[in-house]
N, C-alpha and C. Protein backbone atom coordinates (compact mmCIF):
# COMPACT_ATOMS: atom_id res chain seq x y z
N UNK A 1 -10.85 40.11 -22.48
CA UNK A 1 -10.65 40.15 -21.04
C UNK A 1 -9.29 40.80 -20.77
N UNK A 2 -8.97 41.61 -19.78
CA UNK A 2 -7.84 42.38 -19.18
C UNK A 2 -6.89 41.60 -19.08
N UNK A 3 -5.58 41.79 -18.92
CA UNK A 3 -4.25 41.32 -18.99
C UNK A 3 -4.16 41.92 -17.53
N UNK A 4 -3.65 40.84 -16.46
CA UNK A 4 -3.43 40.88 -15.19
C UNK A 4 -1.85 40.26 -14.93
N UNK A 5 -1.05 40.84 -13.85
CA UNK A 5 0.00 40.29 -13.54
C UNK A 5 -0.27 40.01 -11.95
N UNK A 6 0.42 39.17 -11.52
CA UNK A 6 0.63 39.16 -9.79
C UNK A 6 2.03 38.53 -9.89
N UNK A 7 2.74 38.81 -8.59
CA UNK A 7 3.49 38.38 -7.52
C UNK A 7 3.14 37.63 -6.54
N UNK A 8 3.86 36.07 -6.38
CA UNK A 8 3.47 35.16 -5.39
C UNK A 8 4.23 34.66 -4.33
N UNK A 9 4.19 34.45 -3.37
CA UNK A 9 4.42 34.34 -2.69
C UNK A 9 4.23 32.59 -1.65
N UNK A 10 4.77 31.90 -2.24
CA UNK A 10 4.33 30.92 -1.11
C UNK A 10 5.31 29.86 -0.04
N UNK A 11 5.18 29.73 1.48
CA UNK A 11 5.35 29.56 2.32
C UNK A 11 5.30 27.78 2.56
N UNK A 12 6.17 27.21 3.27
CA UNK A 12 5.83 26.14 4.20
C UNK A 12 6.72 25.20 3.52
N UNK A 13 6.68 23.76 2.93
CA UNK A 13 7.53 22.67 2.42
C UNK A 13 6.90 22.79 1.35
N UNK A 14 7.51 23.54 0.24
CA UNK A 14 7.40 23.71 -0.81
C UNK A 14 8.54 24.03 -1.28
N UNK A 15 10.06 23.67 -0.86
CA UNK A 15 11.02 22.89 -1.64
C UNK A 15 11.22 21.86 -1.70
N UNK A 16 11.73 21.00 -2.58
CA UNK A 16 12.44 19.49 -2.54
C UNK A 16 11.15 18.98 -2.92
N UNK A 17 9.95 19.60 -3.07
CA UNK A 17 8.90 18.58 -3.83
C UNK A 17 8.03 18.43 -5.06
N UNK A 18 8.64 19.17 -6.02
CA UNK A 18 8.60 19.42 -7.18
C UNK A 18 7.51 20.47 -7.32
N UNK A 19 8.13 21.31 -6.33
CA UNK A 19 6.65 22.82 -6.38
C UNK A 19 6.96 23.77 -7.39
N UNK A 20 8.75 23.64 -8.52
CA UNK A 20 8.65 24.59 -9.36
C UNK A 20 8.41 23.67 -10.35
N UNK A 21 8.18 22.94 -10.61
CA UNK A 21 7.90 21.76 -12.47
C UNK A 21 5.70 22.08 -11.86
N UNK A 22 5.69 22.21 -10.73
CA UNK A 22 4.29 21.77 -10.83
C UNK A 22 3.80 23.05 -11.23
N UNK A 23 4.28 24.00 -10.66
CA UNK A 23 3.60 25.59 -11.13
C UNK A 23 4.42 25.98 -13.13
N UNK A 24 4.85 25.22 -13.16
CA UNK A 24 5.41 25.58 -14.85
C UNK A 24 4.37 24.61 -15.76
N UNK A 25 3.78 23.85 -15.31
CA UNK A 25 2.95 22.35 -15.83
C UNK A 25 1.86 23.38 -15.84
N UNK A 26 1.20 23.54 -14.72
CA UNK A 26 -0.17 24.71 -14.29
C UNK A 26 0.08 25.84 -15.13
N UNK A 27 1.92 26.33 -15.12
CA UNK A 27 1.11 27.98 -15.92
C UNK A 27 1.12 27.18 -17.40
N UNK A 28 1.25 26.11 -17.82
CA UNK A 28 0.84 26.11 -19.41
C UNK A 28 -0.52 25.46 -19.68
N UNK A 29 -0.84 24.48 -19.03
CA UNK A 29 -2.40 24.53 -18.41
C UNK A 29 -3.04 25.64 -18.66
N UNK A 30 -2.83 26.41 -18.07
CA UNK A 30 -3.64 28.08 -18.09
C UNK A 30 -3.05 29.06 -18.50
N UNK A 31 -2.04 29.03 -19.51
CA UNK A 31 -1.83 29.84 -20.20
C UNK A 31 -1.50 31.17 -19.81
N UNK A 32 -0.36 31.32 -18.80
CA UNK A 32 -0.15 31.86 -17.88
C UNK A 32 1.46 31.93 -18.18
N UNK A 33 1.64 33.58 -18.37
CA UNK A 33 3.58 33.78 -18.44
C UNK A 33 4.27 34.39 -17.71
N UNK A 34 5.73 33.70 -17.29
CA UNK A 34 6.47 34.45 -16.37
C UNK A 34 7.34 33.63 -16.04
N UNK A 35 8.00 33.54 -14.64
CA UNK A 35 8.74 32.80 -13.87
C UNK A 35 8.29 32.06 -12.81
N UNK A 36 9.24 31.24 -12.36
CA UNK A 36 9.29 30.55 -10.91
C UNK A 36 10.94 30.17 -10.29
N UNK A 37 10.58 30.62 -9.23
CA UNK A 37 11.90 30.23 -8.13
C UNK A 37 11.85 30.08 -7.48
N UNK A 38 12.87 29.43 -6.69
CA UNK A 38 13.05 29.29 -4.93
C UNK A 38 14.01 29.80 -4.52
N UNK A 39 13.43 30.43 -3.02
CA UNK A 39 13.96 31.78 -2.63
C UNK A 39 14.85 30.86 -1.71
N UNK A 40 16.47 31.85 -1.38
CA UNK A 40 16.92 30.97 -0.34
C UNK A 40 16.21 30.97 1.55
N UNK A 41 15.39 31.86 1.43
CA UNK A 41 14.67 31.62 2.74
C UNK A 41 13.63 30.26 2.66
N UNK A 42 13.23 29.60 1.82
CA UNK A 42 12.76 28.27 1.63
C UNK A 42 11.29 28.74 0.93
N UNK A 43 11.21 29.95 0.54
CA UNK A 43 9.61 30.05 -0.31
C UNK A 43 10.22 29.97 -1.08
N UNK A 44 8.97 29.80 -2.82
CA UNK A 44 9.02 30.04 -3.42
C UNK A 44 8.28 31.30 -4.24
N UNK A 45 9.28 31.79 -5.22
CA UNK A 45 8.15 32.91 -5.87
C UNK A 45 7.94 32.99 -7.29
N UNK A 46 7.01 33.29 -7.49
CA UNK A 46 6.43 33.06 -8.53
C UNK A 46 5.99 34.85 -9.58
N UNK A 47 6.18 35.08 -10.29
CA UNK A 47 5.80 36.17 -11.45
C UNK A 47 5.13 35.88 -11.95
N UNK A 48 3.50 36.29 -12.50
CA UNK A 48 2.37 35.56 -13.30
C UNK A 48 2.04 36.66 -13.94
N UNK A 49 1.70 36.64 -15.71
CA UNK A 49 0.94 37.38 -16.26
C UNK A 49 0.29 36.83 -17.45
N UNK A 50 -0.69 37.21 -17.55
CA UNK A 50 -2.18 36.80 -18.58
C UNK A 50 -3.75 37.20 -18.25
N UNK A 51 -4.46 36.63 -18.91
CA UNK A 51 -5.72 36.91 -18.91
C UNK A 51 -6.27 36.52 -17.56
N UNK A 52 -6.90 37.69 -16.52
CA UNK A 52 -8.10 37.50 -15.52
C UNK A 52 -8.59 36.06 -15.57
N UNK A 53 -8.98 35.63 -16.13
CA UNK A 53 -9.73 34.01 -16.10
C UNK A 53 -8.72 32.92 -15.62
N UNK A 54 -7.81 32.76 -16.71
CA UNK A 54 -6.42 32.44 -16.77
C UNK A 54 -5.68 32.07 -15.43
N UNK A 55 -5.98 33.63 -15.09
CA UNK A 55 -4.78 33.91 -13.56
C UNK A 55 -5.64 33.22 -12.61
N UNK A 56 -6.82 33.41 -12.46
CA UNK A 56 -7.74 32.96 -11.28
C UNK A 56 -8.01 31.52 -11.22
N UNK A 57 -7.94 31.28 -12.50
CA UNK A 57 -7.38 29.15 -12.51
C UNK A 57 -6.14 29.02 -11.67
N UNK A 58 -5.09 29.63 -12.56
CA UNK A 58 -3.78 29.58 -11.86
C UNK A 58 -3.58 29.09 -10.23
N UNK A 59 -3.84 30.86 -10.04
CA UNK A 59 -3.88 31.01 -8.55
C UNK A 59 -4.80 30.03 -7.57
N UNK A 60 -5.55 29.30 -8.45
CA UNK A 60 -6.43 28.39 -7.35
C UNK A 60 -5.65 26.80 -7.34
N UNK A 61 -4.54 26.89 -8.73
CA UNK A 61 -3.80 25.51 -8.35
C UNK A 61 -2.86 25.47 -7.73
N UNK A 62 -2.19 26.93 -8.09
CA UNK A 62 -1.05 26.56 -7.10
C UNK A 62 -1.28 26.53 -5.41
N UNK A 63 -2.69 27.28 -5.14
CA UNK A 63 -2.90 26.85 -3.93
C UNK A 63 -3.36 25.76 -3.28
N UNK A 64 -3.66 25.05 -3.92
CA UNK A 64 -3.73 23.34 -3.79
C UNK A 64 -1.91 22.91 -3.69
N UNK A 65 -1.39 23.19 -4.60
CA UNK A 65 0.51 22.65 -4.45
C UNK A 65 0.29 21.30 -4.81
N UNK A 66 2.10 20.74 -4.87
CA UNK A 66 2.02 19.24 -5.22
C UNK A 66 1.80 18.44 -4.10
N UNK A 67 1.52 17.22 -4.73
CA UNK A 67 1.55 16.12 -3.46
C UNK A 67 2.70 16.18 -2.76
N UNK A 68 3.04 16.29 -1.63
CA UNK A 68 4.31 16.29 -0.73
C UNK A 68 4.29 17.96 -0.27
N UNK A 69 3.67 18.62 -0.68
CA UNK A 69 3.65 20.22 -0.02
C UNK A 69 2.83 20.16 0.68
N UNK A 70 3.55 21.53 1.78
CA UNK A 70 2.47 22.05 3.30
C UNK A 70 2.17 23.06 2.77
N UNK A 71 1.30 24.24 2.38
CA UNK A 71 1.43 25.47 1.62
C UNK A 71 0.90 26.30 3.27
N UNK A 72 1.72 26.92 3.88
CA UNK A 72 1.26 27.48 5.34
C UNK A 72 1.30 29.50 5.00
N UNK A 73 1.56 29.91 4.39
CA UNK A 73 1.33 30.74 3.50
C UNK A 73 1.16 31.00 1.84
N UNK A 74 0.33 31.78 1.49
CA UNK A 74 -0.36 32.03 0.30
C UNK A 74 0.24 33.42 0.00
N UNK A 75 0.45 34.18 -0.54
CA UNK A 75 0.68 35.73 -0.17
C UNK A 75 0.54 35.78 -1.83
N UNK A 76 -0.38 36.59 -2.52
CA UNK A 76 -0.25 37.74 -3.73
C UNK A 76 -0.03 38.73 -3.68
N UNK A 77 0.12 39.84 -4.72
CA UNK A 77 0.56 41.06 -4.91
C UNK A 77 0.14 41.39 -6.18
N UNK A 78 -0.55 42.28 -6.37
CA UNK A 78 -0.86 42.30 -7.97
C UNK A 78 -0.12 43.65 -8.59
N UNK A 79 0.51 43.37 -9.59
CA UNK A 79 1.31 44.34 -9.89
C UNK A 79 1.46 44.76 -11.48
N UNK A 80 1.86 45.68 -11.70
CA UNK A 80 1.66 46.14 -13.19
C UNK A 80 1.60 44.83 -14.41
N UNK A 81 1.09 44.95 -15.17
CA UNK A 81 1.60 43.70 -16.39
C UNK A 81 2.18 44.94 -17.41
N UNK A 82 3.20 43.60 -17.75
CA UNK A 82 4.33 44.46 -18.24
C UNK A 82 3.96 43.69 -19.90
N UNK A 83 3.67 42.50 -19.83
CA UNK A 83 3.88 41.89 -21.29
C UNK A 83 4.93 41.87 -21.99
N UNK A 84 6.36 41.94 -21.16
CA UNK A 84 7.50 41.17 -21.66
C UNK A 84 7.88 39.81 -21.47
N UNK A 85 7.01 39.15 -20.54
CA UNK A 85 7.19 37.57 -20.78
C UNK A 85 6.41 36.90 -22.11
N UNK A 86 7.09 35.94 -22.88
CA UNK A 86 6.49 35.38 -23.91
C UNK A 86 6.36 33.67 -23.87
N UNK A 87 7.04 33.36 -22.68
CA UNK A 87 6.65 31.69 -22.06
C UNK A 87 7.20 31.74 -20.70
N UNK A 88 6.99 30.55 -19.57
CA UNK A 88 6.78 30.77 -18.64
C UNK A 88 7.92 29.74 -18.20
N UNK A 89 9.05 30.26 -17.53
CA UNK A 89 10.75 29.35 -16.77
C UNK A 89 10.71 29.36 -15.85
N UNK A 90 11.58 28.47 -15.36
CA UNK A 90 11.76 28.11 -14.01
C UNK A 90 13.03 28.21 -14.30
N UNK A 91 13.43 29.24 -13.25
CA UNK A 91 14.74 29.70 -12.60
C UNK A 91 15.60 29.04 -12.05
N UNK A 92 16.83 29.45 -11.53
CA UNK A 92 17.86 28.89 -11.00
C UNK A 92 17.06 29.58 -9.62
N UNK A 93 17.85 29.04 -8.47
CA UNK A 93 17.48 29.42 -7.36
C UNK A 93 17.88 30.73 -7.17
N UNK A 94 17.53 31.36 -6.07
CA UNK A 94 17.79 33.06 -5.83
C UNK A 94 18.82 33.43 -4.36
C-alpha cells in the first residue's frame, strides 16, 4: 500500500486537554510518523506519514479528540511524504 503524508490542522479547545499525548498514543496505535504541536493561535498541528490504511485510522481518531475537547475545525492537507520521520514527537510549543 502507498506511503501517504498529510498536514493537520485542528481548531476549538484542544489545548490544556491532553490533545498532544492523545494524538502521539493514536499515531503508535496506527503506526503513523511525524510530529505534534500547539500552535500559539490555540490549534494544534499535526505532520502525519505512513501507509493509506494507517493514515485513514489516524485521521478518524483524531477527529473524535480527547475527552475534554471541542474539535470546531478539522482541516487536512495532503502533502508530499518525505520518509524522514522514523517515530512520531510531540513538540515544544510553536
Amino acid at each position: 500500500m502507498a506511503n501517504v503524508a498529510a498536514k493537520i490542522h485542528i481548531e476549538g479547545i484542544v489545548q490544556g486537554v491532553g490533545f498532544r499525548h492523545f494524538t502521539y498514543r493514536k499515531s503508535q496505535e496506527c503506526d503513523i510518523q511525524g510530529f505534534v504541536r500547539n500552535l500559539r493561535d490555540g490549534r494544534v498541528q499535526v505532520h502525519a506519514e505512513g501507509e493509506q490504511k494507517c493514515m485513514d485510522r489516524f485521521l478518524a481518531e483524531l477527529r473524535q479528540g480527547p475527552v475534554g475537547s471541542r474539535i470546531r475545525g478539522f482541516y487536512v492537507n495532503q502533502v508530499p511524504y518525505t520518509g524522514k520521520y522514523n517515530e512520531f514527537s510531540v513538540l515544544l510549543d510553536l
